[in-house]
Structures are given as C-alpha cells and as structure tokens.
Protein backbone atom coordinates (compact mmCIF):
# COMPACT_ATOMS: atom_id res chain seq x y z
CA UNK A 1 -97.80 42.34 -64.83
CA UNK A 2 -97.63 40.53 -61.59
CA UNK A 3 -100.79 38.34 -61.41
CA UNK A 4 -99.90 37.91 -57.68
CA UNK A 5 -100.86 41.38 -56.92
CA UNK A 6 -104.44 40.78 -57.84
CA UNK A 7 -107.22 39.14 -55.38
CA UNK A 8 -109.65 36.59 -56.15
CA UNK A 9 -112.70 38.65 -56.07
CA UNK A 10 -114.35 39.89 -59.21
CA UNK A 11 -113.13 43.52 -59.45
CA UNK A 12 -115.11 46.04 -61.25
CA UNK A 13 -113.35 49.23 -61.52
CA UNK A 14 -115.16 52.57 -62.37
CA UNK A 15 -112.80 55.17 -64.68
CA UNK A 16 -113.93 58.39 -65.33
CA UNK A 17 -112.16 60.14 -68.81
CA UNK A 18 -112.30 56.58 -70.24
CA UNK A 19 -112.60 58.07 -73.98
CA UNK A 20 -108.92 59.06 -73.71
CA UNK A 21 -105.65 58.14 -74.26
CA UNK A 22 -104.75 57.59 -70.30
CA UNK A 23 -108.56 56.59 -69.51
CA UNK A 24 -108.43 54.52 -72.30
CA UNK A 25 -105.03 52.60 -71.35
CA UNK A 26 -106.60 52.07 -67.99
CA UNK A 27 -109.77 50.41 -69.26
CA UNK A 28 -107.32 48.22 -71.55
CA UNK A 29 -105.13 47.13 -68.97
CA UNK A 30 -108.19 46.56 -66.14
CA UNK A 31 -109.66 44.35 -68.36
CA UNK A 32 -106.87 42.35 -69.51
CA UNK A 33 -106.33 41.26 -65.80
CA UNK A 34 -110.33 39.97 -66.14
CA UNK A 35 -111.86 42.85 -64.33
CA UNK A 36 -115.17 44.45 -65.61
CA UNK A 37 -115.05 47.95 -65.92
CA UNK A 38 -117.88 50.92 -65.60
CA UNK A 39 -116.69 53.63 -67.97
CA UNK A 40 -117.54 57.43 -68.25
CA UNK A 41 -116.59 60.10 -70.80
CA UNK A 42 -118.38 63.20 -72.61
CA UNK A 43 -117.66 61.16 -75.78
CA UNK A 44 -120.45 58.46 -75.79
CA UNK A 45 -119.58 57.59 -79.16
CA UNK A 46 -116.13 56.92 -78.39
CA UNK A 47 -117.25 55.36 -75.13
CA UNK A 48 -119.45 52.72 -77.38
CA UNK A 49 -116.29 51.66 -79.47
CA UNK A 50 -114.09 51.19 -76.70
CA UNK A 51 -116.71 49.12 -74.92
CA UNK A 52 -117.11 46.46 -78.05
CA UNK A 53 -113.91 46.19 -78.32
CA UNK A 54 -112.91 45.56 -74.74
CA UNK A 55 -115.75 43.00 -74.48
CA UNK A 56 -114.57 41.39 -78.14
CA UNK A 57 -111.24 41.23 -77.05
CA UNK A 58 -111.26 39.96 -72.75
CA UNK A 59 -115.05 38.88 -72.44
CA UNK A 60 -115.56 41.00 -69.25
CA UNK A 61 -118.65 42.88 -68.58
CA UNK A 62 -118.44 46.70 -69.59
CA UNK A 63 -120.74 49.08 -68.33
CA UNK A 64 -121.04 52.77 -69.92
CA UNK A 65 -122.25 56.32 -69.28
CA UNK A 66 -121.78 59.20 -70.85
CA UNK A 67 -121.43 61.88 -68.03
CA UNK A 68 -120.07 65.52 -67.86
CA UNK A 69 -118.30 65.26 -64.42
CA UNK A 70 -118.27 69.76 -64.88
CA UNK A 71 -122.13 69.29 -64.21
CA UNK A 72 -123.70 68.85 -60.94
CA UNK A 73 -127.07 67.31 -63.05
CA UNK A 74 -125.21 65.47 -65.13
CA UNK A 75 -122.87 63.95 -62.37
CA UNK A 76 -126.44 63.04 -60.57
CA UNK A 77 -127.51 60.86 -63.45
CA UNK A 78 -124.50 59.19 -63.37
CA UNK A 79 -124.63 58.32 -59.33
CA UNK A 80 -128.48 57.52 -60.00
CA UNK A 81 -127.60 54.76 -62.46
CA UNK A 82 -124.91 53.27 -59.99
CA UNK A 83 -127.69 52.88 -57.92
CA UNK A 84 -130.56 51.45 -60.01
CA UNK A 85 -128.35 49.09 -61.42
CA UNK A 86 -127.08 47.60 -57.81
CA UNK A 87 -123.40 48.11 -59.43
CA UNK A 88 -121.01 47.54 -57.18
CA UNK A 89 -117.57 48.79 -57.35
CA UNK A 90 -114.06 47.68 -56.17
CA UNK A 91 -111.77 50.50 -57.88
CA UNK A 92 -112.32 54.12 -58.72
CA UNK A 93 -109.69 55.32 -60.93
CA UNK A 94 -110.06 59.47 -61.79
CA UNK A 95 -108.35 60.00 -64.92
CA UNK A 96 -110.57 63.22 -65.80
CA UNK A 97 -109.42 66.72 -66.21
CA UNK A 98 -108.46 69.27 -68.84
CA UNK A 99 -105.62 71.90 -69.02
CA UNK A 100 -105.64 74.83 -70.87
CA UNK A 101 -102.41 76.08 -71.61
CA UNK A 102 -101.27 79.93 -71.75
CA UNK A 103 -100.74 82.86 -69.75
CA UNK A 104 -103.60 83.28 -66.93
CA UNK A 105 -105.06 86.56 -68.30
CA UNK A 106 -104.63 85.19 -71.51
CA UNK A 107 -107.23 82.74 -70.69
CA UNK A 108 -111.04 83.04 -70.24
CA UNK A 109 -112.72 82.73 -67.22
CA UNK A 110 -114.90 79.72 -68.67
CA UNK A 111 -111.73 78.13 -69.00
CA UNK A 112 -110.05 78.56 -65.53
CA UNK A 113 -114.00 77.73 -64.25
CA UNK A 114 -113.50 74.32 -66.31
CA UNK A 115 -110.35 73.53 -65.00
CA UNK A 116 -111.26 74.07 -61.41
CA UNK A 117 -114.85 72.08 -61.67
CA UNK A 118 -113.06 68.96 -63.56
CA UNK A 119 -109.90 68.81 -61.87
CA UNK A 120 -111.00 69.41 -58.12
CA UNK A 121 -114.88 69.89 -57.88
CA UNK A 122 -115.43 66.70 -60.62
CA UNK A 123 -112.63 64.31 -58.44
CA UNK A 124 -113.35 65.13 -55.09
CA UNK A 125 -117.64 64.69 -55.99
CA UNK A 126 -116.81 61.34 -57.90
CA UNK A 127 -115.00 60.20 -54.86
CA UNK A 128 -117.84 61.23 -52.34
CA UNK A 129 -120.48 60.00 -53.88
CA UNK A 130 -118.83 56.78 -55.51
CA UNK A 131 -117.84 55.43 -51.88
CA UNK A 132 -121.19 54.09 -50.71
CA UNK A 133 -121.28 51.97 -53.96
CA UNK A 134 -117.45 49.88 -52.95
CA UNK A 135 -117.88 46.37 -52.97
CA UNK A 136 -117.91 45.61 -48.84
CA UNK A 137 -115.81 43.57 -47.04
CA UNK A 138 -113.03 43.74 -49.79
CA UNK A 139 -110.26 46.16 -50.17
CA UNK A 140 -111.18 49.62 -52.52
CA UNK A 141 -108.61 51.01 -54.36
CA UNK A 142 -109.11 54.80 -55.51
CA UNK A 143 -106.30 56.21 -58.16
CA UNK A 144 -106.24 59.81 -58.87
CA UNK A 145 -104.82 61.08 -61.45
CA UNK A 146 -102.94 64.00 -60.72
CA UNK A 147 -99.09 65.16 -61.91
CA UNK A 148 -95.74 66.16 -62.02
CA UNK A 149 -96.59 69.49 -62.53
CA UNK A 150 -98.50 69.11 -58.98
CA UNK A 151 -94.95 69.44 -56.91
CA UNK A 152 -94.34 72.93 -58.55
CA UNK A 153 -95.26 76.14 -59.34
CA UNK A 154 -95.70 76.39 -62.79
CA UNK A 155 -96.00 79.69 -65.18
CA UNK A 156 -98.15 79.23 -67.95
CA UNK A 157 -99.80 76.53 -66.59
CA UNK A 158 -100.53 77.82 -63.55
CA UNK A 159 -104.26 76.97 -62.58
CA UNK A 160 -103.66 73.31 -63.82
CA UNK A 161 -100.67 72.90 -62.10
CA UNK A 162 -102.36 74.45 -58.63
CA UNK A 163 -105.40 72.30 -59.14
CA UNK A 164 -103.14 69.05 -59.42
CA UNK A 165 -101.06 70.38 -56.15
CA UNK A 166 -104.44 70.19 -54.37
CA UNK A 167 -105.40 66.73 -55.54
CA UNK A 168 -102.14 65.03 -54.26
CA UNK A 169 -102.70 66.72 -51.10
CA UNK A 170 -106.20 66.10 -50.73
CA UNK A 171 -104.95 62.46 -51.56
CA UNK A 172 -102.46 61.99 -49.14
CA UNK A 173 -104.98 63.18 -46.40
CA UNK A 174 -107.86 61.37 -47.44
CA UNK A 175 -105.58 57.84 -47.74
CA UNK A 176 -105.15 58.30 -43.93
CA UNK A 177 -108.85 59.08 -43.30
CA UNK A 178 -110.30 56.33 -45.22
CA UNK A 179 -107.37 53.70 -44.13
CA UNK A 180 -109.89 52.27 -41.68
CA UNK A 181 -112.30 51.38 -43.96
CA UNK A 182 -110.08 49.40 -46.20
CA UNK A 183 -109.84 51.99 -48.35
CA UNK A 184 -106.58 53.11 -50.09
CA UNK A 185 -105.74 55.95 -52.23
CA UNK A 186 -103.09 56.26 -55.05
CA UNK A 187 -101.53 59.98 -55.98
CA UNK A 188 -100.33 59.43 -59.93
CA UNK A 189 -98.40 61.99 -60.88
CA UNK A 190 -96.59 61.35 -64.61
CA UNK A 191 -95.10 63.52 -66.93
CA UNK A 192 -95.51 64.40 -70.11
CA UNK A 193 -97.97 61.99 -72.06
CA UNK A 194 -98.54 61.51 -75.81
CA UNK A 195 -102.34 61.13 -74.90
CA UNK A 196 -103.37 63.84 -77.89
CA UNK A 197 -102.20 65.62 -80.76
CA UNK A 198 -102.01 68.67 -78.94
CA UNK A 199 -99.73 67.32 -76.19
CA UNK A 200 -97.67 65.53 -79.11
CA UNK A 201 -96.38 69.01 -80.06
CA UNK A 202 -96.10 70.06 -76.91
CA UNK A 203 -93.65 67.40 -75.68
CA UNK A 204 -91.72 67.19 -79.68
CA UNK A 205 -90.82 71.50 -78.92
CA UNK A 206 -89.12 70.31 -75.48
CA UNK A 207 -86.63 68.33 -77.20
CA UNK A 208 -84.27 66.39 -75.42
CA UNK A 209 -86.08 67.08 -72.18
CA UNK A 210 -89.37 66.33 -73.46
CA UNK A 211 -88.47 62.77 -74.91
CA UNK A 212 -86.42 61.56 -71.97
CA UNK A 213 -89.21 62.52 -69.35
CA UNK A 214 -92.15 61.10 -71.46
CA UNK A 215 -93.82 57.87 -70.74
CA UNK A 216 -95.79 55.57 -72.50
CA UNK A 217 -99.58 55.66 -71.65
CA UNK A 218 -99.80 51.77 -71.42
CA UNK A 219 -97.07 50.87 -69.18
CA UNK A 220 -98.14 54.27 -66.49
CA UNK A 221 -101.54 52.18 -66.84
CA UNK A 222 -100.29 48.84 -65.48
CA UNK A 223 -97.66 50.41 -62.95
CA UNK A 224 -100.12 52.10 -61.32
CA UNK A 225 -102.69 49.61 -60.96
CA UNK A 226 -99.98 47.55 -59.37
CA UNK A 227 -99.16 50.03 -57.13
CA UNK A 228 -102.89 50.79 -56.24
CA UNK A 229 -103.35 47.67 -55.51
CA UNK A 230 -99.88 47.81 -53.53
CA UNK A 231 -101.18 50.17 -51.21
CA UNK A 232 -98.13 52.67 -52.20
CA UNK A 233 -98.78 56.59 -52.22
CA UNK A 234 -97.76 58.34 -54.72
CA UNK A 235 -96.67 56.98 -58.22
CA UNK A 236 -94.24 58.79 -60.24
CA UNK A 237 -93.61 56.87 -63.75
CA UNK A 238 -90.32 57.11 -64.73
CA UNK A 239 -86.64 57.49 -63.10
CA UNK A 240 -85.98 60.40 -64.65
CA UNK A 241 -88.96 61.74 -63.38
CA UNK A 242 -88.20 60.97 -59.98
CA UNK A 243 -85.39 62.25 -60.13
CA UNK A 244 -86.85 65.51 -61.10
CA UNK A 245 -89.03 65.97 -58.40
CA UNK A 246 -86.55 64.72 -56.00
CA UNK A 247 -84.09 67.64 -57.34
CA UNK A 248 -87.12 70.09 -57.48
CA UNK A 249 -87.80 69.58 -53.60
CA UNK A 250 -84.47 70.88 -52.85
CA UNK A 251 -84.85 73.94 -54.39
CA UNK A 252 -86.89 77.39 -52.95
CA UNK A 253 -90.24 77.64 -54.71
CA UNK A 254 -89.72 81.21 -55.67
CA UNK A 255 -86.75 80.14 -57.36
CA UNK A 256 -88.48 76.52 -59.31
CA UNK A 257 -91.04 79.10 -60.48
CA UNK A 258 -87.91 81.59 -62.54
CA UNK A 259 -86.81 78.35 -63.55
CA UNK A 260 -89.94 76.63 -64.91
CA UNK A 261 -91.19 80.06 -66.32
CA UNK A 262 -87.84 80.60 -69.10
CA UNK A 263 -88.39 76.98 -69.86
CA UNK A 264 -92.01 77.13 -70.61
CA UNK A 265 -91.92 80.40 -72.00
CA UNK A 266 -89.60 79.12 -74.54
CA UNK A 267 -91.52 76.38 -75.33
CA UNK A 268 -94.59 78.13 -75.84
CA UNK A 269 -93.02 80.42 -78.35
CA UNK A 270 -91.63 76.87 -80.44
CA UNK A 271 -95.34 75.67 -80.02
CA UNK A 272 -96.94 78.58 -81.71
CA UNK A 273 -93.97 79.01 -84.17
CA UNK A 274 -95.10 75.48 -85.07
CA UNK A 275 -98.86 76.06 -85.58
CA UNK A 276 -99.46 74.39 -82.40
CA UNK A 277 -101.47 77.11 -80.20
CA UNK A 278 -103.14 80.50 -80.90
C-alpha cells in the first residue's frame, strides 16, 4: 500500500454491498489505512460481525445500516440516517449488484427488474443523494463497481453485462461533470472473482481461462482505492485482463458476441453438469 497516496484528513468512506466478499475486502482494506467506514448490506447480521471485528481489529469508528438499495423506501431510510446523524462522508464506494446468470427468456422478469434497480437505479440514486453529505473542502472519491463484462456484449449474461456497460459510461461522464467540485470518479471493472460459492464454480468450469483471469478480492480492494484516490479512470485488475479488453476493442461487436456466446455456452453446460445451476 502506498501510505503516500492517502491525505491527512479523517476519511470516512460509505460502501454499499459491504456483507460481501468484494464489499467486504473494501471495508477491510479502508480501515486498515485508519479510515472509518459507514457500511450497508441486506444482511444486517452479517453487517454486525463485520463491524466488531473491524473495530476489534483497527479501532476506527464503524457505522451500519441495513438497507435494500432495490427499494426506493428503504434507500430513504438510509439517506435519512446520513442526515440525522450529521455523517459526513469523504468516499462512496458502490460495490452492490447481483447477476443472474442464464439465457434471457430463461429468466424471470423479477429477476431482470432486480438486476436493473441494483445495478443502475440503486448506483446512480446512492450517488445522487450521497453527494450533499461529502466532507467539503476536501477531495471525494466515488468508486463504482462495474466490470469486464461491461466492454462486451455478452450472451447469457446479457442484462448484467448491459447494465455494467451503462455504469462505466455513466462514470466516465459524470467524472467530467463533477471534476469541478473536487469530485472524482473511479470505473472498476475486474474479472472473474471468487466472492461466492456460486461464482467459485463458475470460474473452476473455465479452466485455464478462468484461473489466469481471476483476481484476488483483497488485492482489487487496495488497487483500487489507490487508484481512486489517484484520480485514474478506469481500473482493470490484472494484465491479463487488460490485455483482454485491449484485444476485445479491436474486434467488431457482432463478432465478440459469436465469440463470447460458444464460450459461455460451453461453460454453462460444465456448470450444470456439475450441479452448479438449474
């Protein structure tokens, strides 16, 4: 970690998705550096466990809320409490979102509705409403979380992959609007992440592919936090991974999706030959 990176002010960071593997890496690795953290996850219990342990272990202040970022009321209550409580913030770090993997019309409509209100409707609220609380007159960093998959069109994942196409843009044009006011904004956009159990098998039935473009949730963590802090862009963990999308942007779009769509549908069929999807 370079220690130079980070100002003298008190930061207190706000990460939404805390309760996982990613969120959960972040919250770790803000406050190792000494910053307090406000945390928010539909797992409160989770949430709870995290916090004791992140106060046992760095002494920082930890703040929690159990929100569902899919629900406008629930979302309120969360922005509400930012306010009652006078917290002020100096990061915002979206780490939220869901994918459900499959065929579109193999899906339900509840879960294409999910994707869009986490991934897009959850983010881009969070990062309206979350801006009047910054910390002024010091720099605000906002990271959001989007992916790889965000530079292509994807088969079989095809919703998540459009929703996370629309986040980097809607990043890169808000970094420029909000550059003014001190205000910078971070694209993240890894690969494949053993975060779950789920995305364990997932990344195992790629093979060779799968292993060399994985990354480990810790080190993405820190990377990206100094990057945020930085100023940079867009943050792509991994060589190979840049790589990838360097490659990727050479190629016509009609022809990435062929391409993407044999690979995935082959490792769909190893995933469900394995147990791991209906």
């Amino acid at each position: 970690m370079n220690k130079n990176l980070t100002p003298t002010y008190q930061h207190t960071a706000l990460i939404s998705g805390a309760a996982g593997g990613l969120g959960k890496a972040f919250a770790v690795e803000c406050a190792s550096r000494g910053w307090d953290v406000f945390l928010t996850d539909t797992a409160d219990g989770a949430l709870q466990t995290l916090a004791e342990g992140l106060r046992n272990s760095y002494g920082v202040k930890v703040h929690t809320h159990s929100c569902d970022l899919t629900d406008q009321a629930s979302r309120q209550t969360l922005f509400d409490r930012l306010g009652g409580d006078g917290i002020t913030l100096t990061e915002l770090i979206n780490v939220a979102g869901v994918d459900h993997e499959g065929l579109f019309f193999d899906q339900t409509a509840r879960q294409i509705q999910t994707i869009i209100r986490l991934n897009v409707e959850g983010t881009l609220t969070m990062i309206h409403e979350i801006l009047p609380h910054r910390m002024k007159e010091t720099p605000f960093h906002i990271i959001n979380v989007c992916s790889l998959a965000g530079f292509y069109p994807m088969p079989v994942k095809a919703t998540y992959a459009a929703s996370k196409r629309f986040l980097l843009d809607f990043s890169l044009a808000l970094r420029e609007e909000v550059r003014p006011l001190g205000v910078t904004v971070t694209a993240l956009c890894p690969a494949g992440m053993p975060t779950n159990e789920e995305c364990r098998r997932s990344i195992e039935s790629q093979g060779l592919a799968g292993q060399l473009t994985t990354m480990d949730v810790g080190r993405v963590a820190n990377q990206t936090i100094n990057a945020a802090l930085a100023g940079k862009a867009v943050v792509i963990p991994g060589e190979m991974n840049r790589w990838l999308q360097r490659l990727g942007a050479l190629v016509p779009r009609t022809i990435l999706a062929k391409l993407i769509a044999g690979r995935w549908m082959t490792t769909r069929r190893r995933v469900v030959l394995q147990g791991g999807l209906p």
